[in-house]
Protein backbone atom coordinates (compact mmCIF):
# COMPACT_ATOMS: atom_id res chain seq x y z
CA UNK A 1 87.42 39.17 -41.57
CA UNK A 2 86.04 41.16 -38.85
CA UNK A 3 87.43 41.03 -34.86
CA UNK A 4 85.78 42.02 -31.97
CA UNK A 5 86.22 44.92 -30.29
CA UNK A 6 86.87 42.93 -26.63
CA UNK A 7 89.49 40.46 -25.89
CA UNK A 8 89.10 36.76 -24.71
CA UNK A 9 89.73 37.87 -20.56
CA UNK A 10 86.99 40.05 -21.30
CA UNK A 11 84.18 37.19 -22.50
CA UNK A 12 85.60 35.11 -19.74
CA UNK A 13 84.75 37.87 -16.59
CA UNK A 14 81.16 38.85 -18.30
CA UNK A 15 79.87 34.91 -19.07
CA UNK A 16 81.90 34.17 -15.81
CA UNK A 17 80.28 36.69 -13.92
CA UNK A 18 76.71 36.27 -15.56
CA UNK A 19 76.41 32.51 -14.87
CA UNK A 20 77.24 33.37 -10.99
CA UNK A 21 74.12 35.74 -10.96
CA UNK A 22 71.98 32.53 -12.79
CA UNK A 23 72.84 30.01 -10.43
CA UNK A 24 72.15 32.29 -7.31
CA UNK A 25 68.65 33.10 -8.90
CA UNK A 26 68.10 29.81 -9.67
CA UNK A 27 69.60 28.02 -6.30
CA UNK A 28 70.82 30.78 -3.80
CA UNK A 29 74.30 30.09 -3.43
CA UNK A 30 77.28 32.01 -4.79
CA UNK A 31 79.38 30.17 -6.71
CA UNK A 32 83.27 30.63 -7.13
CA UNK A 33 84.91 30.57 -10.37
CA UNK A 34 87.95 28.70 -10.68
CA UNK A 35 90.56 30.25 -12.93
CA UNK A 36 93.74 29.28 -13.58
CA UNK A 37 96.99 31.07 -14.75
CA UNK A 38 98.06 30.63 -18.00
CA UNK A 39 100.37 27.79 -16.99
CA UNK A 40 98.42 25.73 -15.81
CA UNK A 41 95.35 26.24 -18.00
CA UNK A 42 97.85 24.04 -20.33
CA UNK A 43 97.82 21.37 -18.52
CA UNK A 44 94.10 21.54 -17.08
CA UNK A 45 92.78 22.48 -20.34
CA UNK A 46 90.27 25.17 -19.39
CA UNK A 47 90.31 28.31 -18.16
CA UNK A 48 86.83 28.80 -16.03
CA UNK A 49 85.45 25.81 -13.58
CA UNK A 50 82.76 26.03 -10.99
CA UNK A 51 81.26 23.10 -8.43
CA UNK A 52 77.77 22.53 -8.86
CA UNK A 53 76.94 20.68 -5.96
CA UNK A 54 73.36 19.44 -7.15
CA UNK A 55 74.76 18.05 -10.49
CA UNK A 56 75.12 14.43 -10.46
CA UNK A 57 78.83 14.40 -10.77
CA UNK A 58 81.86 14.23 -8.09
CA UNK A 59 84.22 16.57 -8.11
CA UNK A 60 87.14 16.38 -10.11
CA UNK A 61 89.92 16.25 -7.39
CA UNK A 62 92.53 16.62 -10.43
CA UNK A 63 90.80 19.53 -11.36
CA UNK A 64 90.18 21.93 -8.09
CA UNK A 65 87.38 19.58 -7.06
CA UNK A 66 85.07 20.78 -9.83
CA UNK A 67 82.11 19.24 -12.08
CA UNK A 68 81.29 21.88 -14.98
CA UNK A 69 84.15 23.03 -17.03
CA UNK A 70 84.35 25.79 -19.68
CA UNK A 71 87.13 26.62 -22.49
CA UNK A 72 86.47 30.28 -23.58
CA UNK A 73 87.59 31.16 -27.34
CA UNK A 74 87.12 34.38 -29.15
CA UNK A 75 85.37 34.30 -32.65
CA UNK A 76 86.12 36.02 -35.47
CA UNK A 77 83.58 37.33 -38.58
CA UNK A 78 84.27 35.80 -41.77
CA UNK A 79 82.45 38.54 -44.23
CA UNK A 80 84.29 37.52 -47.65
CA UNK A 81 82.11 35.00 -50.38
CA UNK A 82 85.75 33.53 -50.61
CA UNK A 83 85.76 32.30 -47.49
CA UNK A 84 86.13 28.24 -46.93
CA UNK A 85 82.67 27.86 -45.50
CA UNK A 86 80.67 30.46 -47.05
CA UNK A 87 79.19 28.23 -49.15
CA UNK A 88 78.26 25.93 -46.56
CA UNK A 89 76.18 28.60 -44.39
CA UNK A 90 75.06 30.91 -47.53
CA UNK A 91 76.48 33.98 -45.49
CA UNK A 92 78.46 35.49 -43.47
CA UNK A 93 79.60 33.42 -40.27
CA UNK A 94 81.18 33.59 -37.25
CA UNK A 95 85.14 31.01 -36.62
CA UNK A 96 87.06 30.00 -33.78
CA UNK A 97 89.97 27.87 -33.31
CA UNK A 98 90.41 25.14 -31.51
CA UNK A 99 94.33 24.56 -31.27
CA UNK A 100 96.74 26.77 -29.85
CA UNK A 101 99.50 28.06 -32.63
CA UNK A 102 103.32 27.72 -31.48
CA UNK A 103 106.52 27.44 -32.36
CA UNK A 104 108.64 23.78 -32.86
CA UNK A 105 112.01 23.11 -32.49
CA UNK A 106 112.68 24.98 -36.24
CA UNK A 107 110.75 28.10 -35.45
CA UNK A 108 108.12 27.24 -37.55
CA UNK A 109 104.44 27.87 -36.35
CA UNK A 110 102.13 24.27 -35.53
CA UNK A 111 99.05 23.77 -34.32
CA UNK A 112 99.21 22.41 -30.65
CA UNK A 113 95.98 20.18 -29.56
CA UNK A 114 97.52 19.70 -25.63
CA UNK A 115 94.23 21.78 -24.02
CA UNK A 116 91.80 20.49 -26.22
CA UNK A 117 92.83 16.53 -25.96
CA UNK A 118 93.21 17.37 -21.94
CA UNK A 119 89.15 18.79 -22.39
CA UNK A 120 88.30 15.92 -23.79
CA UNK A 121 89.64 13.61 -21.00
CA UNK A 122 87.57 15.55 -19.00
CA UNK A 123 84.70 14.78 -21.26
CA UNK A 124 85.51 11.34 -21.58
CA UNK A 125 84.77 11.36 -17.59
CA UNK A 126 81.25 12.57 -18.84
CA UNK A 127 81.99 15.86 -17.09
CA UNK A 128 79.91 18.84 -18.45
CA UNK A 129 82.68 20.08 -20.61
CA UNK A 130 81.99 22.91 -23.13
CA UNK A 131 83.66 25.20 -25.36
CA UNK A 132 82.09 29.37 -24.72
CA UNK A 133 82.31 31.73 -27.58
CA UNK A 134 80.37 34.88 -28.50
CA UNK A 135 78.00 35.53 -31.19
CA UNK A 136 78.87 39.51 -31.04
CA UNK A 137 81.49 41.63 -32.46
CA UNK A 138 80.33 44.54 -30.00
CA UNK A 139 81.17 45.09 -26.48
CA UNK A 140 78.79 47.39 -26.35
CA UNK A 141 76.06 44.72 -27.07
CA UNK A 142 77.94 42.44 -24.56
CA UNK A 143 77.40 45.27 -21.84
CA UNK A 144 74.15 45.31 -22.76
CA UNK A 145 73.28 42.11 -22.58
CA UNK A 146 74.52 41.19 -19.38
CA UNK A 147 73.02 44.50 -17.97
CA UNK A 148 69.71 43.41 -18.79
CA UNK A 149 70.77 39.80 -18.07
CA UNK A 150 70.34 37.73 -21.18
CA UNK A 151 73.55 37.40 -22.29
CA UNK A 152 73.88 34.00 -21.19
CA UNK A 153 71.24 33.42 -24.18
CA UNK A 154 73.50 34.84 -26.61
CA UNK A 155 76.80 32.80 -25.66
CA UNK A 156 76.95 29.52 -27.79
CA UNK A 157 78.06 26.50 -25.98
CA UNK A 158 79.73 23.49 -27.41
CA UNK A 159 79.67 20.12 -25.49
CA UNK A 160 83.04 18.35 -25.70
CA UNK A 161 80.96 15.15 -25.01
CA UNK A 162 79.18 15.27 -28.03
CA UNK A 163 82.87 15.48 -30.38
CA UNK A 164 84.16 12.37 -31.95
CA UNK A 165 87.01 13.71 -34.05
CA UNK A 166 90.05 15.92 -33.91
CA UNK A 167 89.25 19.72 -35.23
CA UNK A 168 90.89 22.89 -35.86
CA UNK A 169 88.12 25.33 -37.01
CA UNK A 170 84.04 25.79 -35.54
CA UNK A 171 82.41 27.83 -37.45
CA UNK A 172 78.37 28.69 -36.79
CA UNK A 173 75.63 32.05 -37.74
CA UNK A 174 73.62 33.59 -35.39
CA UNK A 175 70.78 31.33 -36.89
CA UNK A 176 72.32 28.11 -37.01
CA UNK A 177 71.12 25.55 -34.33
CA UNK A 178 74.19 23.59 -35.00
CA UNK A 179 78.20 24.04 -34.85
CA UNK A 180 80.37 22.83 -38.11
CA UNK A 181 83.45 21.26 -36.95
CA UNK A 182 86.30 20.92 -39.56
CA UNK A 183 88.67 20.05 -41.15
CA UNK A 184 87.10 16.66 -41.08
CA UNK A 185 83.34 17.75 -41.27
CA UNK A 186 81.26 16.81 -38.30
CA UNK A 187 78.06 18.48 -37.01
CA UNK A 188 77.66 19.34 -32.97
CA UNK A 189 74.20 21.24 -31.94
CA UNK A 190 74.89 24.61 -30.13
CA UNK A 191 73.51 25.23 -27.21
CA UNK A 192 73.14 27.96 -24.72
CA UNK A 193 74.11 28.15 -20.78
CA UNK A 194 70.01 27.68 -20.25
CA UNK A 195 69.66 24.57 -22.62
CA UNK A 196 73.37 23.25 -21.83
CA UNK A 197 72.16 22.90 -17.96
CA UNK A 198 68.77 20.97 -18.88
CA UNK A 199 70.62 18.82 -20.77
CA UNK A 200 72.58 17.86 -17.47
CA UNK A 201 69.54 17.40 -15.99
CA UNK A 202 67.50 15.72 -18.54
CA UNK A 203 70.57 12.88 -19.80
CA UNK A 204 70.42 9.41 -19.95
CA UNK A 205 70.72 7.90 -16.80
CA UNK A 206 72.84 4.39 -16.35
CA UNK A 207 71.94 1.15 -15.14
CA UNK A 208 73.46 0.18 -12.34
CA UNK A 209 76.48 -1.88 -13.33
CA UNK A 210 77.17 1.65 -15.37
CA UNK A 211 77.33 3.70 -12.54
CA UNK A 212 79.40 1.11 -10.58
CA UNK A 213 82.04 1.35 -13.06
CA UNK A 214 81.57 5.15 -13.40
CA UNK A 215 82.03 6.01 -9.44
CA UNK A 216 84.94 3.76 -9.10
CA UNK A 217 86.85 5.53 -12.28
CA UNK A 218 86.21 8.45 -10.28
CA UNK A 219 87.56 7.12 -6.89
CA UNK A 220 90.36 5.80 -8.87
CA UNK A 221 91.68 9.27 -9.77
CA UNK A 222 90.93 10.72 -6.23
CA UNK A 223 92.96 8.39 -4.08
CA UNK A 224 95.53 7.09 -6.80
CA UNK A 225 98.09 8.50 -4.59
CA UNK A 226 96.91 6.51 -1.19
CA UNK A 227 97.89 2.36 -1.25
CA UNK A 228 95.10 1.55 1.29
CA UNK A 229 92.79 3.70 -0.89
CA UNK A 230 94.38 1.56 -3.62
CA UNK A 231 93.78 -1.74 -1.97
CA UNK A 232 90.33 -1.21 -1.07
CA UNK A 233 89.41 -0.26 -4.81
CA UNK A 234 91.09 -3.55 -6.06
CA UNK A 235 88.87 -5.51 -3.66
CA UNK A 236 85.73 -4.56 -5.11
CA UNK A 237 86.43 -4.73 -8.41
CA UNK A 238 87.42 -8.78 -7.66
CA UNK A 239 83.54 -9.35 -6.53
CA UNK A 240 83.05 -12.31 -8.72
CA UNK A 241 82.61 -15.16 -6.43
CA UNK A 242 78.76 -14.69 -6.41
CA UNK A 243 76.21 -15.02 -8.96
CA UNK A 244 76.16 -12.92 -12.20
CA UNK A 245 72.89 -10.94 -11.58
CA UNK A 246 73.86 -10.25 -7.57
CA UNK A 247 77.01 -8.69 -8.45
CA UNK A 248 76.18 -5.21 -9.71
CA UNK A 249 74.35 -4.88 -5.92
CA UNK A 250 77.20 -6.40 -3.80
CA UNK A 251 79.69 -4.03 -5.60
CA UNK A 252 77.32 -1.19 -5.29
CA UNK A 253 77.08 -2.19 -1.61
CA UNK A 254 80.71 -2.57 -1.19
CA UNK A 255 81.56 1.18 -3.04
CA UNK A 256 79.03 2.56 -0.26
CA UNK A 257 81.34 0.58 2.48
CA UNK A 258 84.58 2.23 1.08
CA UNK A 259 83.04 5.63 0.53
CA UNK A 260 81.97 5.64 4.08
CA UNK A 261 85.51 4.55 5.70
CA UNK A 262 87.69 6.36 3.33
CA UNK A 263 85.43 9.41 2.87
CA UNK A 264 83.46 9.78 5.62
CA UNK A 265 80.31 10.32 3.55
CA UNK A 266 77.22 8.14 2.96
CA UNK A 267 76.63 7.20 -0.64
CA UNK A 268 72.43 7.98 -1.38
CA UNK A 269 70.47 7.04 -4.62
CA UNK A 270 69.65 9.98 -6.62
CA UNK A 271 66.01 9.90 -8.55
CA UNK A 272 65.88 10.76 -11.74
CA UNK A 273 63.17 13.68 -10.60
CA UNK A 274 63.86 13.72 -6.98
């Protein structure tokens, strides 16, 4: 097993600091990077977060009012034919983990889950959640490639929205279009910062009655702490004292109402390529 020569903090400021450059070429704002001490990563469950204001999602209010949320791990280089997946990939390949390793009551080390099952929450919101890893052993070749500013090509992104099951181990190539997720097997394509952000762009959209549901799940968790905020919230979502196919619209109507008194902010229809 080979390491790299460059911690974690240092893959974190490089991708961190690359993705700022991409978004001001692309948009011409400078982003901020959210990063939280160690503490609190624990219970936020990632360590980078920015607000992209022209992605169609709130911010997260429980989560510095952000909508794109990245959980850096270092990889390692499994070299050795003996390794568990060697004969998976047919070579040598690159391993991360997913849980944290700590001690329980007896001393003994266990695998702790609490950041990855607090990502997935996140995910579960259908927040653009992804696990960031490198694809390099060589800081020199991580210099390089954010001096010539590619490196966000060469950083392999994992969408928490696209895991079903509960893993310990991702293991991928430089080749491989695809992450393995194990113990329980289960195949999650890799993507890079590029393709991870036209994927945002390019997803499903929702009917109506969808996004109804989704923007008041949201509202929920901003105001939970407000009872008139409360209040209002349980009078739209008793709107059933009108026909079946007029209620998505009068509850879409009445979420604008509430956005505007309790927000201040008028609530627009976004087109899918406007």
């Amino acid at each position: 097993m080979r390491e790299p020569n460059f911690s974690e903090s240092q893959l974190q400021q490089a991708v961190n600091t690359a993705f700022i450059r991409h978004v001001f070429n692309l948009h011409g704002e400078w982003i901020f990077a959210n990063v939280p001490s160690l503490y609190a990563e624990y219970d936020l469950g990632w360590d980078s977060a920015f607000y992209l204001r022209w992605l169609p999602y709130i911010p997260a209010d429980d989560h510095e009012g952000c909508n794109f949320f990245i959980q850096y791990k270092l990889s390692v280089l499994l070299t050795s034919a003996g390794a568990k997946q060697w004969k998976f990939w047919g070579s040598e390949y690159f391993r991360y983990k997913i849980p944290h390793s700590t001690k329980d009551a007896n001393g003994d080390f266990v695998d702790d889950y609490h950041q990855c099952e607090r990502l997935k929450e996140l995910a579960n919101r259908n927040y653009p959640t992804f696990y960031a890893t490198n694809e390099t052993l060589s800081k020199d070749e991580l210099k390089a490639r954010y001096d010539d500013g590619t490196l966000l090509d060469f950083i392999p992104l994992l969408d928490v929205r696209n895991v079903s099951g509960l893993h310990k181990f991702v293991t991928f190539t430089n080749d491989s279009s695809y992450f393995l997720l194990h113990s329980e097997k289960e195949e999650a394509k890799k993507l890079s910062f590029s393709e991870a952000l036209r994927v945002i762009y390019e997803g499903p959209t929702t009917n109506i009655s969808e996004s109804n549901e989704l923007i008041l799940e949201a509202l929920k968790v901003m105001g939970e702490a407000d009872e008139s905020w409360r209040n209002d919230l349980l009078l739209i979502n008793q709107v059933i004292n009108f026909p079946e196919p007029l209620r998505p619209w009068i509850k879409r109507y009445m979420i604008a109402r509430f956005i505007r008194k309790h927000i201040g902010a008028e609530m627009m229809w976004l087109p899918k390529n406007g």
